[in-house]
N, C-alpha and C. Protein backbone atom coordinates (compact mmCIF):
# COMPACT_ATOMS: atom_id res chain seq x y z
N UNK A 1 0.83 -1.18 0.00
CA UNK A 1 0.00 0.00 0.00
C UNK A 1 0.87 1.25 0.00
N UNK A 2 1.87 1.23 0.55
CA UNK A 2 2.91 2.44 1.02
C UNK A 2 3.29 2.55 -0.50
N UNK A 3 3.16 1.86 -1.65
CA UNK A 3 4.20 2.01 -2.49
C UNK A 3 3.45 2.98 -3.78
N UNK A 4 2.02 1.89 -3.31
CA UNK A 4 1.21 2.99 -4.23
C UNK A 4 0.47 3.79 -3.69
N UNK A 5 0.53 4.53 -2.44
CA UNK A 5 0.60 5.68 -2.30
C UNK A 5 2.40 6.67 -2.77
N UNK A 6 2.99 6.23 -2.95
CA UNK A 6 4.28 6.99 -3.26
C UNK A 6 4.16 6.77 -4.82
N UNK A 7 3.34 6.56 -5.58
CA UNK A 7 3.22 6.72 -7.02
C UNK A 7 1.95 7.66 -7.59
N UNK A 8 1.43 7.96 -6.41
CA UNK A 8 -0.39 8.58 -6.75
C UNK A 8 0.15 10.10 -6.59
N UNK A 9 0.46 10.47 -7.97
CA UNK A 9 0.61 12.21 -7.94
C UNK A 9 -0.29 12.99 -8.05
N UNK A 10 -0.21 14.03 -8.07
CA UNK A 10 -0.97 15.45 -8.57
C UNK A 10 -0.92 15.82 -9.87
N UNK A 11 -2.10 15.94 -10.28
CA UNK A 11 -2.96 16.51 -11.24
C UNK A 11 -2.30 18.24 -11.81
N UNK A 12 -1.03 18.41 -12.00
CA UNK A 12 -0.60 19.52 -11.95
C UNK A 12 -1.02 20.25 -13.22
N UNK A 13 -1.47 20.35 -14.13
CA UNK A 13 -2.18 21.07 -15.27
C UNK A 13 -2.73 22.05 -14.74
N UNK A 14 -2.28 23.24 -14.75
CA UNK A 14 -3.20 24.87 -14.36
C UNK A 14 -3.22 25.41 -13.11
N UNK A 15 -2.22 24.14 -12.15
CA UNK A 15 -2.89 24.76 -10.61
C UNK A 15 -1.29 25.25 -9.82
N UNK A 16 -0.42 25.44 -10.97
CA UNK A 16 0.71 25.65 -10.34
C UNK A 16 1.86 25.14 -9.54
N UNK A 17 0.85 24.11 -9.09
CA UNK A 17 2.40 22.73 -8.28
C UNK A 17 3.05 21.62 -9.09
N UNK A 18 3.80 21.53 -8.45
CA UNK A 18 4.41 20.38 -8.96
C UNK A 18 4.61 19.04 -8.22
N UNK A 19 5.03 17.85 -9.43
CA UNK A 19 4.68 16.41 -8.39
C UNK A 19 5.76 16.30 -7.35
N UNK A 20 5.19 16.33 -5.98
CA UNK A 20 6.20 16.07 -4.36
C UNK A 20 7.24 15.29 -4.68
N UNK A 21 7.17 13.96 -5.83
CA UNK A 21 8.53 13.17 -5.69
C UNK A 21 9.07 12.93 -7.43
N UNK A 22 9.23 12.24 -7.99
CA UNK A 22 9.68 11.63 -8.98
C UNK A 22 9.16 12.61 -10.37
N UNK A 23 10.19 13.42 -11.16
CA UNK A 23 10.02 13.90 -12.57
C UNK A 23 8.70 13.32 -13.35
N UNK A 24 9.01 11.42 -13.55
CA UNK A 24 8.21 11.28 -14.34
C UNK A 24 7.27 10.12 -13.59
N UNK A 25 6.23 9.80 -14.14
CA UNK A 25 5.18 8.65 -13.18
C UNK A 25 5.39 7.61 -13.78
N UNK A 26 4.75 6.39 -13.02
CA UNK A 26 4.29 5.29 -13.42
C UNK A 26 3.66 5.43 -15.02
N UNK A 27 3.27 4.76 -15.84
CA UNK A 27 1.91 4.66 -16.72
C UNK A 27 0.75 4.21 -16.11
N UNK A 28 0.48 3.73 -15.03
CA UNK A 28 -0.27 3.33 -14.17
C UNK A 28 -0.64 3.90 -12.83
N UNK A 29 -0.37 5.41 -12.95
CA UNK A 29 0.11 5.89 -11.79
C UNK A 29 -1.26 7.10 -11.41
N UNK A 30 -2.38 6.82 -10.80
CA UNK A 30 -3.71 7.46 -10.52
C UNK A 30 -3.29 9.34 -10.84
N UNK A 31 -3.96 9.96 -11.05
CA UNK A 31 -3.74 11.24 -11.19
C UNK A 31 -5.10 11.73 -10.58
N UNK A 32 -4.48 13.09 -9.42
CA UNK A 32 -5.56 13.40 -9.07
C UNK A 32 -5.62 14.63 -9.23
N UNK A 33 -6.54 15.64 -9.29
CA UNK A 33 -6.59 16.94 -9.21
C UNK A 33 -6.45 17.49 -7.78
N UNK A 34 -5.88 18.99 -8.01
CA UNK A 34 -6.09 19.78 -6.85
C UNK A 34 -7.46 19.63 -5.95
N UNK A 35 -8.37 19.90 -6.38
CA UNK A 35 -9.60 19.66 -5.52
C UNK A 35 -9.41 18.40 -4.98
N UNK A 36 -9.26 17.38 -5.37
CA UNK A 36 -9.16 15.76 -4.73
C UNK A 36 -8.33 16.03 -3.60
N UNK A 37 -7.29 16.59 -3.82
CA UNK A 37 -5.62 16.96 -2.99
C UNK A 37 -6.46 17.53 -1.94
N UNK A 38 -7.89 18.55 -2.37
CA UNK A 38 -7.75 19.60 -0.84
C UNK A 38 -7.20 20.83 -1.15
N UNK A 39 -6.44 20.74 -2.25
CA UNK A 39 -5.98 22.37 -2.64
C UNK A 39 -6.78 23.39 -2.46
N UNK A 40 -6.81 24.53 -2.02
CA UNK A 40 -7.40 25.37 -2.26
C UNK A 40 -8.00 26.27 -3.82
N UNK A 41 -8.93 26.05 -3.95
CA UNK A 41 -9.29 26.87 -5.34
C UNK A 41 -8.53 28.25 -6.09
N UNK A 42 -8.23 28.73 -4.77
CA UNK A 42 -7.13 29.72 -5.44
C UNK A 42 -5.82 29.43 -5.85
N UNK A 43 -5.44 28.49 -6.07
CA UNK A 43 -4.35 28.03 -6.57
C UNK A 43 -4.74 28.16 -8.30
N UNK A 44 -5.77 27.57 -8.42
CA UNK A 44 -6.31 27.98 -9.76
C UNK A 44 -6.09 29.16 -10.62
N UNK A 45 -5.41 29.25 -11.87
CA UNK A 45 -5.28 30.59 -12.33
C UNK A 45 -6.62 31.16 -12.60
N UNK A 46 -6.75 32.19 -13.04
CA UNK A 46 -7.68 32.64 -13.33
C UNK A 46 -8.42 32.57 -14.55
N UNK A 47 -10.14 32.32 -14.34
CA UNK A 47 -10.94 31.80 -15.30
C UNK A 47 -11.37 33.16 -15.62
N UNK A 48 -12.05 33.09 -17.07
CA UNK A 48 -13.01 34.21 -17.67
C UNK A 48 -14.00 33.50 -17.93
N UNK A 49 -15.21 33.45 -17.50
CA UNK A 49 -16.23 32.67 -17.55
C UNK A 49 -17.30 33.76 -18.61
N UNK A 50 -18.44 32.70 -19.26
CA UNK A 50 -19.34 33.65 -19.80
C UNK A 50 -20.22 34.76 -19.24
N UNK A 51 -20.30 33.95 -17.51
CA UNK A 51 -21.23 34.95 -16.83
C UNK A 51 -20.11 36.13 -16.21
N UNK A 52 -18.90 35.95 -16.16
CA UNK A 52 -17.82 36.96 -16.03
C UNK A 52 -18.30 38.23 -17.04
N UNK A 53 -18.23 37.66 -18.12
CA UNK A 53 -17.84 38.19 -19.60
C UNK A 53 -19.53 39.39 -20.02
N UNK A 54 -20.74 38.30 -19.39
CA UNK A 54 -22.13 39.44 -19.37
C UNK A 54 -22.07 40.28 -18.32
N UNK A 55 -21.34 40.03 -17.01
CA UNK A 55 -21.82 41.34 -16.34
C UNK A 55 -20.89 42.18 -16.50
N UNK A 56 -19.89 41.99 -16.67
CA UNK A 56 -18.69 43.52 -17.54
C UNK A 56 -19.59 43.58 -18.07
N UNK A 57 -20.05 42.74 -19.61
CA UNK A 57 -20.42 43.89 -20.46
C UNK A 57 -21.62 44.73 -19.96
N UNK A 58 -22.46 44.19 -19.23
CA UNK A 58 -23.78 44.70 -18.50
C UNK A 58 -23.45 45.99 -17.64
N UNK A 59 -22.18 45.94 -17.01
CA UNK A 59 -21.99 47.17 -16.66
C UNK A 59 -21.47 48.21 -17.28
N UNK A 60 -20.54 48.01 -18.47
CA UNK A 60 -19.39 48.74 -19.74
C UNK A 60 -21.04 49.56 -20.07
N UNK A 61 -21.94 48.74 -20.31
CA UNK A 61 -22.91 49.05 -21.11
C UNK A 61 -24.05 50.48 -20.15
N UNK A 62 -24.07 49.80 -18.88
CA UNK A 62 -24.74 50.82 -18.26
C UNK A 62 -24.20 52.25 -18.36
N UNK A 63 -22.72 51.90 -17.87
CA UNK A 63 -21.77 53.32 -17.12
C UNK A 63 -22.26 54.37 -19.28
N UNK A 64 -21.71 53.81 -20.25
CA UNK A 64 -21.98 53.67 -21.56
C UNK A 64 -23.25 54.66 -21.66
N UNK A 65 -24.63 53.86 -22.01
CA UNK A 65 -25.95 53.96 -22.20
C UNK A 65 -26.85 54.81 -21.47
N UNK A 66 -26.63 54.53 -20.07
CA UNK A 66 -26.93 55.38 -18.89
C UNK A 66 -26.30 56.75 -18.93
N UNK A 67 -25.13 56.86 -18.45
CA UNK A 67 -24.20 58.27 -18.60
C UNK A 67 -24.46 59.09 -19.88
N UNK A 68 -24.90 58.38 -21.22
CA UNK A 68 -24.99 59.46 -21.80
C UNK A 68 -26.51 59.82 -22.12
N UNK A 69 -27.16 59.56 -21.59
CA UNK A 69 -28.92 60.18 -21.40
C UNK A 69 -28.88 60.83 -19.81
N UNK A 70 -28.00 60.51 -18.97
CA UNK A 70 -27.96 61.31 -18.25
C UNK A 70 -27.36 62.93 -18.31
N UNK A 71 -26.29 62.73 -19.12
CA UNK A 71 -25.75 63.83 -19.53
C UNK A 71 -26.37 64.85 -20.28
N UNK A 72 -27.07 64.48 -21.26
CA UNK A 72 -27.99 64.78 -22.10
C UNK A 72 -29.05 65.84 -21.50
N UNK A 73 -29.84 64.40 -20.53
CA UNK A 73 -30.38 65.00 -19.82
C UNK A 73 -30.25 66.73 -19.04
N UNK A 74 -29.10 66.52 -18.31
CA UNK A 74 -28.34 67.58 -17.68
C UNK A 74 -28.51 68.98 -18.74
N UNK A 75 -27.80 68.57 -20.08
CA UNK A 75 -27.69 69.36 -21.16
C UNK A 75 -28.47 70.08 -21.04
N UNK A 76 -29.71 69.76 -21.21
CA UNK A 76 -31.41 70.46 -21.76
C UNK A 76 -31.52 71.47 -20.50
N UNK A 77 -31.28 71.32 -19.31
CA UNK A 77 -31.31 72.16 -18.65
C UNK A 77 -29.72 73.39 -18.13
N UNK A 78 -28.87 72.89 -18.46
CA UNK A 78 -28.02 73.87 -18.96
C UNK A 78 -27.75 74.35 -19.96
N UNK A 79 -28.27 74.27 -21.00
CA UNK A 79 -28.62 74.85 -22.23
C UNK A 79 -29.99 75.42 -22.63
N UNK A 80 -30.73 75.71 -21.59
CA UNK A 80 -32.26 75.78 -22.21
C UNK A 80 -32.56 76.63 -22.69
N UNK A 81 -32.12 77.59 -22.94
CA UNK A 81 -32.55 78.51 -23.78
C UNK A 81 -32.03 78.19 -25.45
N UNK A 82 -30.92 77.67 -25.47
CA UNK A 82 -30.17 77.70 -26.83
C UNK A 82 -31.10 76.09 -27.46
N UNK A 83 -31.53 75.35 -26.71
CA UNK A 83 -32.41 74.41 -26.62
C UNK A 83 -33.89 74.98 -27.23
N UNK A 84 -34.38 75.66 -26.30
CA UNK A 84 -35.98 75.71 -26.71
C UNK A 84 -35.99 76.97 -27.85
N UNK A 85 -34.78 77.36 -27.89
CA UNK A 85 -35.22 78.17 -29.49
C UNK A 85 -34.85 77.49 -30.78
N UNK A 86 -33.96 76.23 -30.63
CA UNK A 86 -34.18 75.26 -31.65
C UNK A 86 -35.47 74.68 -31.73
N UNK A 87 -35.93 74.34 -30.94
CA UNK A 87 -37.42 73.08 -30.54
C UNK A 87 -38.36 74.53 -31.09
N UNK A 88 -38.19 75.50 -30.65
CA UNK A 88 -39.13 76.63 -31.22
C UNK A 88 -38.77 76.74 -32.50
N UNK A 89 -38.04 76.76 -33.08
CA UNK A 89 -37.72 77.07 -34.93
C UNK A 89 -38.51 75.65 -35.44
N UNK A 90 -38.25 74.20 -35.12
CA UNK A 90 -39.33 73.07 -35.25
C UNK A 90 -40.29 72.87 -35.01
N UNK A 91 -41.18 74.25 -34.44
CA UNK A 91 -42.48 74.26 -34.26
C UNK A 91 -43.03 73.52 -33.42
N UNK A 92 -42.03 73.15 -32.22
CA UNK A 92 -42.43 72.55 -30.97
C UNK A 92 -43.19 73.64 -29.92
N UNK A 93 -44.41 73.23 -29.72
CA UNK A 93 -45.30 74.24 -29.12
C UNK A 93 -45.04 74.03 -27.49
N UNK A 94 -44.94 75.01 -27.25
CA UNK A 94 -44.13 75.38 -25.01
C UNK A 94 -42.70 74.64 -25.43
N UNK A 95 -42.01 75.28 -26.12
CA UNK A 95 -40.67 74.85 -26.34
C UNK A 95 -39.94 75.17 -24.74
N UNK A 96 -39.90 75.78 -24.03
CA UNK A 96 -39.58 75.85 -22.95
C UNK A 96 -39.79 74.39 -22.08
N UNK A 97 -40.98 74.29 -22.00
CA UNK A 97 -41.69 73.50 -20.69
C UNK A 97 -41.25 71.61 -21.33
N UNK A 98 -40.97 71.86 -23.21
CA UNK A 98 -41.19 70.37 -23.93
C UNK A 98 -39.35 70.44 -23.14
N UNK A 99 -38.53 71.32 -23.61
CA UNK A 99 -37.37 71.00 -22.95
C UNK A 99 -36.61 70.65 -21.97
N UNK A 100 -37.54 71.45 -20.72
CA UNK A 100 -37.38 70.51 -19.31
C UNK A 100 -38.01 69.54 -19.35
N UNK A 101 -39.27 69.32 -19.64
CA UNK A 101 -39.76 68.20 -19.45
C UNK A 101 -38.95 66.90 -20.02
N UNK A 102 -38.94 67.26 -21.72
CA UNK A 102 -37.44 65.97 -22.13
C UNK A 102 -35.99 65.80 -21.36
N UNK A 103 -35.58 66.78 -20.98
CA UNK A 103 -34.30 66.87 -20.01
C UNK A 103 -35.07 66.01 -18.75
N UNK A 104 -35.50 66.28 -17.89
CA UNK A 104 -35.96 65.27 -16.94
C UNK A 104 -36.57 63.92 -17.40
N UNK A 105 -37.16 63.36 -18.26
CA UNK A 105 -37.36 62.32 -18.43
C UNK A 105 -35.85 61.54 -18.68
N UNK A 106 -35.08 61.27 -19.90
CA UNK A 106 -33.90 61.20 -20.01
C UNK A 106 -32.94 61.29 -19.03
N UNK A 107 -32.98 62.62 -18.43
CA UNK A 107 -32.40 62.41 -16.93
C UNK A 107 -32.41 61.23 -16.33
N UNK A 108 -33.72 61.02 -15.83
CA UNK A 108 -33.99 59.88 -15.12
C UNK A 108 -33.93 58.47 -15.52
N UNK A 109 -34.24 58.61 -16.98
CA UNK A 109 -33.93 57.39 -17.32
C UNK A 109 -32.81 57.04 -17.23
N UNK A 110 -31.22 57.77 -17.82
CA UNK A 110 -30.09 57.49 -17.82
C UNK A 110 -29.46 56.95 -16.46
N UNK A 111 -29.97 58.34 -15.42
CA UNK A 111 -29.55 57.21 -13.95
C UNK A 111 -30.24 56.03 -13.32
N UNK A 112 -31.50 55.73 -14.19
CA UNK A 112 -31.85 54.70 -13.47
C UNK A 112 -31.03 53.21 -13.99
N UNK A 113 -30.56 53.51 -15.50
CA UNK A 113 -30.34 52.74 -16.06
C UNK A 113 -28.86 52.68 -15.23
N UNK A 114 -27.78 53.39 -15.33
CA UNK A 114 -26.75 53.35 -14.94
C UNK A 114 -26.46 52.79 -13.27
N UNK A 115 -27.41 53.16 -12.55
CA UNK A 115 -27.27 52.89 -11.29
C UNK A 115 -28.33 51.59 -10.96
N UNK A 116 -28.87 50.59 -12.02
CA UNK A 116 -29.58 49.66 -12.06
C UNK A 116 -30.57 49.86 -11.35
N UNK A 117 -31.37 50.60 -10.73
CA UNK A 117 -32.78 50.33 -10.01
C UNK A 117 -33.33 51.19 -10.89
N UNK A 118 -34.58 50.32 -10.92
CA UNK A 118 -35.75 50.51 -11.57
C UNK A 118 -35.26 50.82 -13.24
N UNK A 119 -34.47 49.93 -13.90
CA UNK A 119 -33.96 49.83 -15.50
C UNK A 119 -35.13 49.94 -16.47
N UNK A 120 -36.14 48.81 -16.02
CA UNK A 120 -37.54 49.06 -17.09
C UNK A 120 -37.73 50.04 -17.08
N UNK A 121 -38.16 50.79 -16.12
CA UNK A 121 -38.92 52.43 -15.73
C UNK A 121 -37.70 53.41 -16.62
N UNK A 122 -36.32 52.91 -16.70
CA UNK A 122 -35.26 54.04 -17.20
C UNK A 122 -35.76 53.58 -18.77
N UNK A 123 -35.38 52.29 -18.87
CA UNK A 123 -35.55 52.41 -20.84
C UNK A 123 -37.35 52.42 -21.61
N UNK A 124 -37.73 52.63 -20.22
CA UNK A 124 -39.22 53.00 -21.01
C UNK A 124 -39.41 54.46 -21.25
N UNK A 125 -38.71 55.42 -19.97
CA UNK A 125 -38.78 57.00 -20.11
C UNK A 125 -38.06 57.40 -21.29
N UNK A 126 -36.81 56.62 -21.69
CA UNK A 126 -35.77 57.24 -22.55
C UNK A 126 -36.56 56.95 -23.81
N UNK A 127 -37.32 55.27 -24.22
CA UNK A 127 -38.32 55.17 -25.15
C UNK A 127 -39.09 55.91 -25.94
N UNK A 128 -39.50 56.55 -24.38
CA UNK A 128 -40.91 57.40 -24.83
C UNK A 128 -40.44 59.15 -25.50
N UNK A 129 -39.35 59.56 -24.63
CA UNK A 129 -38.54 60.64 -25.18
C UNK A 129 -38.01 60.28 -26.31
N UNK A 130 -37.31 59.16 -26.76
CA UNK A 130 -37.03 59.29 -28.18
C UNK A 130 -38.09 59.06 -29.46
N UNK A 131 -39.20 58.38 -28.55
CA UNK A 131 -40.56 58.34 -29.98
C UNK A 131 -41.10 59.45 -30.26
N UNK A 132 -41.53 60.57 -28.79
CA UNK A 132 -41.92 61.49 -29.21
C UNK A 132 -40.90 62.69 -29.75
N UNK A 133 -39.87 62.59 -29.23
CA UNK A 133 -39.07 63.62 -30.22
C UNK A 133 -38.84 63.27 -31.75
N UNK A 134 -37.79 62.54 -31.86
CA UNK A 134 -37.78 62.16 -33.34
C UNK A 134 -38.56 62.80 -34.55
N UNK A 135 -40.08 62.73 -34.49
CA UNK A 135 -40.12 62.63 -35.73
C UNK A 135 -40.70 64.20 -35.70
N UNK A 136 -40.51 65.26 -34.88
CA UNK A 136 -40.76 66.23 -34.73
C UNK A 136 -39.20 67.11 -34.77
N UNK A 137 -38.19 66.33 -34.52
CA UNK A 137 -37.12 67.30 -34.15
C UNK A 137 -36.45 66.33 -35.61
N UNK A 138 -36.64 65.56 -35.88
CA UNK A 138 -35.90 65.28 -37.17
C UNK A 138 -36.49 64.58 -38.50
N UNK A 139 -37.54 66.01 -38.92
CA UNK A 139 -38.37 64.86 -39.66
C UNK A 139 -37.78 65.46 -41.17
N UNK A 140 -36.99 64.27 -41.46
CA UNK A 140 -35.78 64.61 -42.69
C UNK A 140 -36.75 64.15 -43.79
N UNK A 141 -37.77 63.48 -43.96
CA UNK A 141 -39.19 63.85 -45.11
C UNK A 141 -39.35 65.12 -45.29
N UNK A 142 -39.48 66.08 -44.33
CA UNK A 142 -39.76 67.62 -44.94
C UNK A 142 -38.71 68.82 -45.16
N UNK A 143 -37.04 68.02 -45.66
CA UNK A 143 -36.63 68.74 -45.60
C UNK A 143 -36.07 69.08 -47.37
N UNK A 144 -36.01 69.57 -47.88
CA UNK A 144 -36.21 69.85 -49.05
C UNK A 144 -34.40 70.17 -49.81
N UNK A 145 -34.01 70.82 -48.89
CA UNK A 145 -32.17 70.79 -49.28
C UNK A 145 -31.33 69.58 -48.64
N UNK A 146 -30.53 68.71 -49.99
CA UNK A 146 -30.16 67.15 -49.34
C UNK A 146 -28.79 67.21 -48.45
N UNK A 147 -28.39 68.09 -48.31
CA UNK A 147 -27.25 68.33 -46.88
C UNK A 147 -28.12 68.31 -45.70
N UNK A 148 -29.53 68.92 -45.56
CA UNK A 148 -30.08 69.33 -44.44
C UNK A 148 -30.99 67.82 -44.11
N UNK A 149 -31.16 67.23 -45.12
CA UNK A 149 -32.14 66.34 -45.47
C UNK A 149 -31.15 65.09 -44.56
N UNK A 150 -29.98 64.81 -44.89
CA UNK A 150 -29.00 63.84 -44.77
C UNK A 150 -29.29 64.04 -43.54
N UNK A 151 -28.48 64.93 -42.85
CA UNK A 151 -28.63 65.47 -41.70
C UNK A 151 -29.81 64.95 -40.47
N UNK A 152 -30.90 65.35 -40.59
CA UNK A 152 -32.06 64.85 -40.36
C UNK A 152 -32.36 63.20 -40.36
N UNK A 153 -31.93 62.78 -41.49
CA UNK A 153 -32.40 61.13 -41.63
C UNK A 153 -31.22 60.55 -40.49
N UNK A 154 -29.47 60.98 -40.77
CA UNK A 154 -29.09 60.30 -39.54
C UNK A 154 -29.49 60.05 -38.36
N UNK A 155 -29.22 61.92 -38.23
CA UNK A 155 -30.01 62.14 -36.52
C UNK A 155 -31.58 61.02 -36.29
N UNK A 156 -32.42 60.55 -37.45
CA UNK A 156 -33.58 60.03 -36.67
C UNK A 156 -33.01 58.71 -36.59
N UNK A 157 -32.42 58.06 -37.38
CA UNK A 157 -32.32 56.45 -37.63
C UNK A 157 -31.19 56.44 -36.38
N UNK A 158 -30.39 56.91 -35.86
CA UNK A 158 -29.39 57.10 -34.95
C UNK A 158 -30.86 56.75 -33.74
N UNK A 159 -31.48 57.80 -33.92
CA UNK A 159 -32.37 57.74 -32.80
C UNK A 159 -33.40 56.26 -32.60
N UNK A 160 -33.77 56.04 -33.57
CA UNK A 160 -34.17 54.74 -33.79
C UNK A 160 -33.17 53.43 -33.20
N UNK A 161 -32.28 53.60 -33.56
CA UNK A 161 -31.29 52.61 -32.86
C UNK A 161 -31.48 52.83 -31.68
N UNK A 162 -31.11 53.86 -30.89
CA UNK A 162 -31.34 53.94 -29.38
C UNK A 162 -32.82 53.63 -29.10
N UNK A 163 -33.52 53.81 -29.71
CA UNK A 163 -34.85 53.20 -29.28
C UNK A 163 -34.79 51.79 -29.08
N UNK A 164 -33.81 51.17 -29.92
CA UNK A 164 -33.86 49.66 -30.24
C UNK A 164 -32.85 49.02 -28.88
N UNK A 165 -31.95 49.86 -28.71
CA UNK A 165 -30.50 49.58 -27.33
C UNK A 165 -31.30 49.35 -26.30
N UNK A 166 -32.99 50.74 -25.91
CA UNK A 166 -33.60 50.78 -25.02
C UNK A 166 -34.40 49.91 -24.37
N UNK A 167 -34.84 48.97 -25.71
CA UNK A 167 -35.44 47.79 -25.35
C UNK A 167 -34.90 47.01 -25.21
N UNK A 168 -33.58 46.71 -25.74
CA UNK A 168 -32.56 45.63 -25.33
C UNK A 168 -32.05 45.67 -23.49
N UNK A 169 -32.21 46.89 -23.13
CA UNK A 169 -32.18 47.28 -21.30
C UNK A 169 -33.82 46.89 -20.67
N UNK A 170 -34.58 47.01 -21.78
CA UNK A 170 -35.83 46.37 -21.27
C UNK A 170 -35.97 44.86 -20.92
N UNK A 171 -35.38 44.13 -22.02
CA UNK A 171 -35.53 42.82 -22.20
C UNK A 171 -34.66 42.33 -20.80
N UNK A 172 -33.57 43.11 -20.97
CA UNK A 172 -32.77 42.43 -19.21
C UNK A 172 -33.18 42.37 -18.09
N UNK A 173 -33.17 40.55 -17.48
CA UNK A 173 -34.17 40.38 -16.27
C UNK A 173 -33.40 40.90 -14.91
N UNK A 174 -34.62 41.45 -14.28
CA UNK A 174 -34.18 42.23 -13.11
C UNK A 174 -34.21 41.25 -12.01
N UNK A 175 -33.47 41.25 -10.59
CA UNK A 175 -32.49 42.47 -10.38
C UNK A 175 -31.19 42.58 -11.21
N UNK A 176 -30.48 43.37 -11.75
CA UNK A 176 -29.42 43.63 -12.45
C UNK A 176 -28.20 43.64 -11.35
N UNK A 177 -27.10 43.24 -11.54
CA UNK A 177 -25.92 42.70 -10.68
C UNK A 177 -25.29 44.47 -10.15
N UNK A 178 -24.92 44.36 -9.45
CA UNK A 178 -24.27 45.89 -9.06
C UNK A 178 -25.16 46.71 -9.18
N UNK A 179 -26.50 47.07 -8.34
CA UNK A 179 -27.15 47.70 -8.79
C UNK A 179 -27.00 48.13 -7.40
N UNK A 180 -28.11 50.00 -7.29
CA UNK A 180 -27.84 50.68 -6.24
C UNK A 180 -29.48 49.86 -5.38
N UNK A 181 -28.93 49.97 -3.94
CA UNK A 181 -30.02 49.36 -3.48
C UNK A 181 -30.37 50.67 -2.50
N UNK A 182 -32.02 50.62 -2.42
CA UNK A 182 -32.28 52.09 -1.68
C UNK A 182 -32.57 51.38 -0.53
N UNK A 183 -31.63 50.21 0.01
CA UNK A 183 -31.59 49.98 1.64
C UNK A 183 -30.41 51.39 1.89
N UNK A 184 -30.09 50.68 3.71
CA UNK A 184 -29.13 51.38 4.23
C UNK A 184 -27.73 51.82 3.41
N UNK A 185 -27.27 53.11 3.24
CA UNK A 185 -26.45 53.65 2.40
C UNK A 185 -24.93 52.63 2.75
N UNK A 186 -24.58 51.21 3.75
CA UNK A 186 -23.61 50.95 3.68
C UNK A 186 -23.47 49.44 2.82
N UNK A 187 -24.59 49.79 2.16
CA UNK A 187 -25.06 48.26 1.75
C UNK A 187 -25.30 48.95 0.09
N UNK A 188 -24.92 49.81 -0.49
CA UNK A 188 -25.47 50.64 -1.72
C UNK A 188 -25.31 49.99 -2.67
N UNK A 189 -24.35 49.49 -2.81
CA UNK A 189 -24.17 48.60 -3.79
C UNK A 189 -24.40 47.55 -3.71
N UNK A 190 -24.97 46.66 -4.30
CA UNK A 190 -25.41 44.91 -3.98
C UNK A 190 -24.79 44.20 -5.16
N UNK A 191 -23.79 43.44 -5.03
CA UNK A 191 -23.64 42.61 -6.42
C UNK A 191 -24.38 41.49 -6.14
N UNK A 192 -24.94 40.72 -7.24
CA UNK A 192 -25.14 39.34 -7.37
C UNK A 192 -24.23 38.27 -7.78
N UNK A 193 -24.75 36.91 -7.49
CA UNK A 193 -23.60 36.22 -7.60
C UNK A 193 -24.69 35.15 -8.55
């Protein structure tokens, strides 16, 4: 028994050790892995797993998607005047009141999205701000000179895409991993596992 325990090595592929006695083994010689050994898992190099690989991107995508409808957001109200006299030349009627009001929707959507609570409620506000703007702030059908025309069709189909990103933040099942939790402020962040 003593002898074949002094032939039963380690499983050394990926976990960094090496075999306690003899270069080369038996052909007959049991191989066990670290886990069998008792090793500790951190001996293990490091994996990139798929569910690694979705919540980066789930977050690349928030800080991304979120931050810039928040910003946006922000915009409309530090710009509002240079704002609602564009929306006023497009014949947006209370160009004032349509500009805060779109700046706060967007607002909110962007941080809800970014800071994960309440994501549906963020890509449904940003939704609804990009259906109803669009075809009022870029309706490149009525524009009659094709520089201005071009212009217009990007800006909407651009917008259309984000309509399409928005539902793709819709479709993601909640709770979302790293999201802000409105418990006690030392607990704000919650990841999932």
């Amino acid at each position: 028994m003593a002898n074949n325990q002094r032939h039963q090595i380690e499983d050394v592929r990926g976990s960094g050790i090496y075999p306690a006695t003899e270069p080369f083994a038996p052909r007959n010689a049991p191989l066990r892995s670290a886990a069998q050994l008792g090793h500790p898992e951190r001996w293990r190099g490091p994996s990139l797993t798929a569910q690694t690989m979705e919540k980066a991107a789930l977050l690349t995508a928030r800080a991304i998607f979120g931050g810039y409808f928040l910003f946006s957001g922000v915009h409309h109200f530090l710009q509002r005047k240079t704002m609602s006299q564009y929306a006023r030349a497009k014949g947006v009627l209370a160009p004032d009141v349509a500009v805060l009001g779109s700046g706060l929707m967007i607002a909110a959507g962007g941080a809800a999205i970014l800071l994960g609570q309440k994501p549906k409620l963020g890509a449904g506000l940003i939704t609804g701000f990009l259906l109803g703007v669009s075809p009022k702030m870029h309706a490149f059908w009525n524009e009659s000179e094709p520089q201005q025309r071009m212009q217009e069709l990007v800006n909407f189909t651009k917008n259309m895409a984000l309509v399409g990103a928005s539902l793709f933040v819709a479709a993601q099942p909640e709770p979302w991993p790293w999201r802000l939790s409105p418990r006690r402020s030392s607990q704000a962040l919650m990841p999932l596992h």
